[in-house]
N, C-alpha and C. Protein backbone atom coordinates (compact mmCIF):
# COMPACT_ATOMS: atom_id res chain seq x y z
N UNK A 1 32.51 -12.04 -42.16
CA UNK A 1 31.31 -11.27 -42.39
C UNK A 1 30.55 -11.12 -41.06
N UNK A 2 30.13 -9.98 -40.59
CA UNK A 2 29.73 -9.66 -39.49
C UNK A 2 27.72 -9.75 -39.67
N UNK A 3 27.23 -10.32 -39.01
CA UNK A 3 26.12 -10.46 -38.62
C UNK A 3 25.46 -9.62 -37.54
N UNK A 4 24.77 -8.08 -38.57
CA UNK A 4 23.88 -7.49 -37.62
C UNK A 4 22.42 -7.85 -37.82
N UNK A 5 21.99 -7.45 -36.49
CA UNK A 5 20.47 -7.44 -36.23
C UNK A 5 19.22 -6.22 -36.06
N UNK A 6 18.41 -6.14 -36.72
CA UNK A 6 17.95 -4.94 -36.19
C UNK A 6 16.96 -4.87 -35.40
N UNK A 7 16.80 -4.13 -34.15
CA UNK A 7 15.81 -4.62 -33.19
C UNK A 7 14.87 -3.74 -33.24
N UNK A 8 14.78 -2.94 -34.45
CA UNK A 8 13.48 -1.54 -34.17
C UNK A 8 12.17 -2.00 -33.81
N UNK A 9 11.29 -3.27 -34.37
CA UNK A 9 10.21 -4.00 -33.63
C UNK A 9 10.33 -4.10 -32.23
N UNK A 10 12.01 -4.64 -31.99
CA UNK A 10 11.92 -5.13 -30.81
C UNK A 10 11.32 -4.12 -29.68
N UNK A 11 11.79 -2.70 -29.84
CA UNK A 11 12.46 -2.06 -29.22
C UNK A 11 10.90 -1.31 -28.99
N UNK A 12 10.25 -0.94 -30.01
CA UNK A 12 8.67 -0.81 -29.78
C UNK A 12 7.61 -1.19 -28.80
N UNK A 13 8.19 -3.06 -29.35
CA UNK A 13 7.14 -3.69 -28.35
C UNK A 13 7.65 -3.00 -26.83
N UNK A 14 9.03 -3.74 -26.66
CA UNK A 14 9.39 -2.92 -25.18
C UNK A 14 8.86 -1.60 -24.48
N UNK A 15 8.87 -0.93 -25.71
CA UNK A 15 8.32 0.77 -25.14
C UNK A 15 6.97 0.46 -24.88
N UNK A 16 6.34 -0.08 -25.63
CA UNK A 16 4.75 -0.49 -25.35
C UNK A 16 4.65 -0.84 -23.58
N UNK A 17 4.96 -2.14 -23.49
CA UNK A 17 5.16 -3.19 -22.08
C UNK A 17 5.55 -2.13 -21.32
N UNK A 18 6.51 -1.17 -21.15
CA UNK A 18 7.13 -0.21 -20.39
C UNK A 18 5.99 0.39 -19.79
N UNK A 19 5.27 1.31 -21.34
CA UNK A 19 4.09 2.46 -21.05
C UNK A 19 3.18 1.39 -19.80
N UNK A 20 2.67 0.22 -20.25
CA UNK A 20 1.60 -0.22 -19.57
C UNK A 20 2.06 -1.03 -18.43
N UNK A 21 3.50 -1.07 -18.39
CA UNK A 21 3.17 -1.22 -16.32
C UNK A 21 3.55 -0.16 -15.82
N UNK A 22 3.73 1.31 -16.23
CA UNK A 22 4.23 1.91 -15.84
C UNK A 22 2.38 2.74 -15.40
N UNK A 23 1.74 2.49 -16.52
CA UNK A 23 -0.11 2.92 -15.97
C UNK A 23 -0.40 2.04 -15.39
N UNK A 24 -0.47 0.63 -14.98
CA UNK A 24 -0.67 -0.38 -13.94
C UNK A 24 0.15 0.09 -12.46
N UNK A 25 1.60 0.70 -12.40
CA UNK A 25 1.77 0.84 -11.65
C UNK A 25 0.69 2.35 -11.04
N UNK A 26 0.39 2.83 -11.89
CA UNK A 26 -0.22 4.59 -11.11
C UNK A 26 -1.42 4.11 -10.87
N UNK A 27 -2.04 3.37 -11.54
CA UNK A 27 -3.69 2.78 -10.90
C UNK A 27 -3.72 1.89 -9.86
N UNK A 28 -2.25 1.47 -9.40
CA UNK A 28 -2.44 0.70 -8.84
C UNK A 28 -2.31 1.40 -7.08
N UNK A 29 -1.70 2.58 -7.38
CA UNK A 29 -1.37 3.26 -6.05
C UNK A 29 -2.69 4.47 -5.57
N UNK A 30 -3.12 4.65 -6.46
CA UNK A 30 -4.39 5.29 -6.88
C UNK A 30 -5.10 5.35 -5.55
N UNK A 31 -5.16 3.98 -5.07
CA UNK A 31 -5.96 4.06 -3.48
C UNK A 31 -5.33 4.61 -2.43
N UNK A 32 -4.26 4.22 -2.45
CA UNK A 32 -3.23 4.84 -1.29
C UNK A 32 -3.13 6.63 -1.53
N UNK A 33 -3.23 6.73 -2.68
CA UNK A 33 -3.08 8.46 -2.23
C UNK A 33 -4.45 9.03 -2.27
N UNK A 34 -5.74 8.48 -2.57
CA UNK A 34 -6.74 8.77 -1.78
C UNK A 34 -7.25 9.04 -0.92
N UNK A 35 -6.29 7.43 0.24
CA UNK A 35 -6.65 7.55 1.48
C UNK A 35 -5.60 8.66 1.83
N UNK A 36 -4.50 8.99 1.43
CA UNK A 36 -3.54 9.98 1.92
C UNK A 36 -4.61 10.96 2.00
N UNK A 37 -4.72 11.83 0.54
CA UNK A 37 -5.65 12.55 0.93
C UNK A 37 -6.62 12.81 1.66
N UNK A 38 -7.36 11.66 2.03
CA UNK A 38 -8.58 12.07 2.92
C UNK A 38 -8.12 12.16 4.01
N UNK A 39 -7.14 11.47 4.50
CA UNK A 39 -6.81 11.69 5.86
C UNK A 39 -5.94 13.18 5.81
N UNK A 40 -5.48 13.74 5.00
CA UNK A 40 -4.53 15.24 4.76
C UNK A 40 -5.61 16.32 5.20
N UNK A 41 -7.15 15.57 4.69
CA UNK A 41 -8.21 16.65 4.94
C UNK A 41 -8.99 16.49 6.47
N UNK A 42 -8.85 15.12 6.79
CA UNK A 42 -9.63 15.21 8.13
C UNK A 42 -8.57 15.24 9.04
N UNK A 43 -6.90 15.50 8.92
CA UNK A 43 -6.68 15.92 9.90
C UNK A 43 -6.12 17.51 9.79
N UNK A 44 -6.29 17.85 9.00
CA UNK A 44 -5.94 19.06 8.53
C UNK A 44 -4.37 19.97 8.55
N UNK A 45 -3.76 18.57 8.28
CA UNK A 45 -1.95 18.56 8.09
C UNK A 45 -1.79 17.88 6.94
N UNK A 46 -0.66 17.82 6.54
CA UNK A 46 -0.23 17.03 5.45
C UNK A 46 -0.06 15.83 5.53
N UNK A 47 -0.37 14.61 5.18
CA UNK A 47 -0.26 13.54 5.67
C UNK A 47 0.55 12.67 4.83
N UNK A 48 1.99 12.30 5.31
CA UNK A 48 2.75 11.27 4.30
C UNK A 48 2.71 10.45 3.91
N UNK A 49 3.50 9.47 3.05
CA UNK A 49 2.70 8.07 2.49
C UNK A 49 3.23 7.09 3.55
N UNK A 50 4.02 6.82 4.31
CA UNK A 50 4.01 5.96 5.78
C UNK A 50 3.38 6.55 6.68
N UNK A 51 2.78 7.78 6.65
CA UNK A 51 1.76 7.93 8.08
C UNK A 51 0.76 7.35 7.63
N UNK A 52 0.42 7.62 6.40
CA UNK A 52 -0.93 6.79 6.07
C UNK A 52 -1.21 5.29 5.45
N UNK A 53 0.11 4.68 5.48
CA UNK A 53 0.39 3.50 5.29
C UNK A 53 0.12 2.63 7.25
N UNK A 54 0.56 4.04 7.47
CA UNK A 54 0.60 3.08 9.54
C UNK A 54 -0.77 3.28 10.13
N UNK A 55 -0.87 4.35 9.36
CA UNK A 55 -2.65 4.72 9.91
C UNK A 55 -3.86 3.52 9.28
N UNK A 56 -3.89 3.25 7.75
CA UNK A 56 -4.59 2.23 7.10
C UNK A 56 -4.06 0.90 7.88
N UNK A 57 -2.80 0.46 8.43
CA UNK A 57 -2.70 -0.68 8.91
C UNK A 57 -3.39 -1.08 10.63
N UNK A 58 -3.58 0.65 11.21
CA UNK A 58 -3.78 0.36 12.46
C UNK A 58 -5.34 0.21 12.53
N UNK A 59 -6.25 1.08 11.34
CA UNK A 59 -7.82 0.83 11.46
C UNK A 59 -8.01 -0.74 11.05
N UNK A 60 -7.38 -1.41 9.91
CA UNK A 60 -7.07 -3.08 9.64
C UNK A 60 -7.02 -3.78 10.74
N UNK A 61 -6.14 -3.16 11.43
CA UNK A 61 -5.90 -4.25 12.83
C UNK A 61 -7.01 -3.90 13.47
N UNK A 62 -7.59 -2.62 13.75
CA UNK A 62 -8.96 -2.26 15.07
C UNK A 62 -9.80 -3.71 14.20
N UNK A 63 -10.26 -3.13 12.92
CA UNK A 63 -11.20 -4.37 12.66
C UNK A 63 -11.24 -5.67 12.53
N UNK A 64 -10.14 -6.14 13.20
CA UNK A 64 -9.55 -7.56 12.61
C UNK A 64 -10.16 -7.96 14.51
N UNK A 65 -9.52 -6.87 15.37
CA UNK A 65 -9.79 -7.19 17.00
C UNK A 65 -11.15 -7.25 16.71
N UNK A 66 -11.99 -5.98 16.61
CA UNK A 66 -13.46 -5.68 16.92
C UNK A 66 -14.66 -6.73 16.06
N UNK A 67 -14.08 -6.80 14.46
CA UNK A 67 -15.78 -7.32 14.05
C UNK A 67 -15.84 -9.14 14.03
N UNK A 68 -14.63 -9.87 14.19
CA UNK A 68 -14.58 -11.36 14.42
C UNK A 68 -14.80 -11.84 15.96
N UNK A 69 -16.03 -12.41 15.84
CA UNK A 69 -16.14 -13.08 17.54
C UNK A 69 -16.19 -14.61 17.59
N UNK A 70 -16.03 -15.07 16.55
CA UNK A 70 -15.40 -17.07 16.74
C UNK A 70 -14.21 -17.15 16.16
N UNK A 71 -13.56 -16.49 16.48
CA UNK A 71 -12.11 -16.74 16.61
C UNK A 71 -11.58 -17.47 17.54
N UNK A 72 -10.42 -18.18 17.12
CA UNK A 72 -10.01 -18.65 18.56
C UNK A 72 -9.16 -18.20 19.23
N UNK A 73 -8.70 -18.49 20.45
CA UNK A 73 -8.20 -17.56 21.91
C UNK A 73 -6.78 -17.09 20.93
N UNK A 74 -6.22 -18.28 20.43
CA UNK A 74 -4.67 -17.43 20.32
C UNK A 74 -4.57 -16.63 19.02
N UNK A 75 -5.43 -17.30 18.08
CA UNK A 75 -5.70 -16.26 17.15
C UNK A 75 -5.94 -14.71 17.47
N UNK A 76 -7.07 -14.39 18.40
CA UNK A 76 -7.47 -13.17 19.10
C UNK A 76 -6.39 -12.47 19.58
N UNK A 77 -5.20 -12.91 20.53
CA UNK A 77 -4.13 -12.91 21.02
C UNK A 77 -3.06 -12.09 19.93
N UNK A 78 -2.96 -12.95 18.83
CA UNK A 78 -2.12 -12.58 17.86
C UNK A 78 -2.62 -11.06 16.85
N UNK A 79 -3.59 -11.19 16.80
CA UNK A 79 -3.90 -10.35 16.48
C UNK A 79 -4.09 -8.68 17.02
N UNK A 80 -4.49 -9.27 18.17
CA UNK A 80 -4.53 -8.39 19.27
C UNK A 80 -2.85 -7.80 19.06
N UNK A 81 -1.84 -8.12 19.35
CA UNK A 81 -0.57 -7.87 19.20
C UNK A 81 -0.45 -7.11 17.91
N UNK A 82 -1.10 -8.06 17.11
CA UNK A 82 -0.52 -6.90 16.12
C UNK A 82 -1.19 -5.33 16.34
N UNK A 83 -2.80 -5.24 16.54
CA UNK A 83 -3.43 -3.69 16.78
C UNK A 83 -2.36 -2.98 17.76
N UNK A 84 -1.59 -3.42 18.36
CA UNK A 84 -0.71 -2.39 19.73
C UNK A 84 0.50 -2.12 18.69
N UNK A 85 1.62 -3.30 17.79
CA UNK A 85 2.28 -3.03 17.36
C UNK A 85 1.59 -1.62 16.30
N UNK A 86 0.67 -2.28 15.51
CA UNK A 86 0.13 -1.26 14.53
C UNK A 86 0.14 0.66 14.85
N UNK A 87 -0.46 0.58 16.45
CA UNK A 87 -0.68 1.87 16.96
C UNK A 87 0.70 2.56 17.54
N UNK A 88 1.70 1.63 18.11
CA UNK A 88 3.17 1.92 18.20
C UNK A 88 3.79 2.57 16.81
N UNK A 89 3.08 1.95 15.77
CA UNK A 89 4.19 2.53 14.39
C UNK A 89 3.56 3.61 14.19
N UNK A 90 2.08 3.77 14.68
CA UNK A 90 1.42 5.20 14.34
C UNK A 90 2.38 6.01 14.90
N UNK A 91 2.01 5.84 15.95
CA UNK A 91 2.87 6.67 17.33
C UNK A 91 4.32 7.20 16.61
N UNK A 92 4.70 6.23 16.28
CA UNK A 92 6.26 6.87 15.97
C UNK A 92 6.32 7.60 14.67
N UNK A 93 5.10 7.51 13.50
CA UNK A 93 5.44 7.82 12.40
C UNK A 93 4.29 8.89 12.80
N UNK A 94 3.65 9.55 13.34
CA UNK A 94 2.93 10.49 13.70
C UNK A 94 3.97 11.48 14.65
């Protein structure tokens, strides 16, 4: 005698869980194509989602150099490194 199962509950809930990370995932990107956009408008080109992924990382790094002043030396250093790497990936993805 063969033992079936029926999963039509199952299969619901799943579709449910699906729908709602699938709207967690779009709210969650929500910011990133904002900033795409705004930057599409202030530079008045189209702006892709790694230009504006390299662009949001290189203003991160300006403010990470510019608004901390008790930092310490190698911290400053490291960081510092990263704002040049940051503006190198502009560079190349620009």
């Amino acid at each position: 005698m063969e033992k079936q199962i029926s999963l039509g509950a199952n299969e619901n809930v799943f579709g449910k869980c699906a729908e709602a990370v699938r709207r967690i995932c779009r709210c969650a990107g929500m910011p990133q194509r904002m900033l795409r956009n705004y930057y599409s408008k202030v530079l008045g080109e189209n702006v892709g989602e790694a230009r504006a992924r390299a662009m949001t990382e290189a203003q991160a790094a300006f403010f990470a150099v510019t608004l901390p002043v008790d930092y310490p030396l190698a911290l400053r250093f490291v960081v510092c490194a990263w704002f040049v790497v940051a503006l190198r990936k502009l560079r190349v993805k620009g």
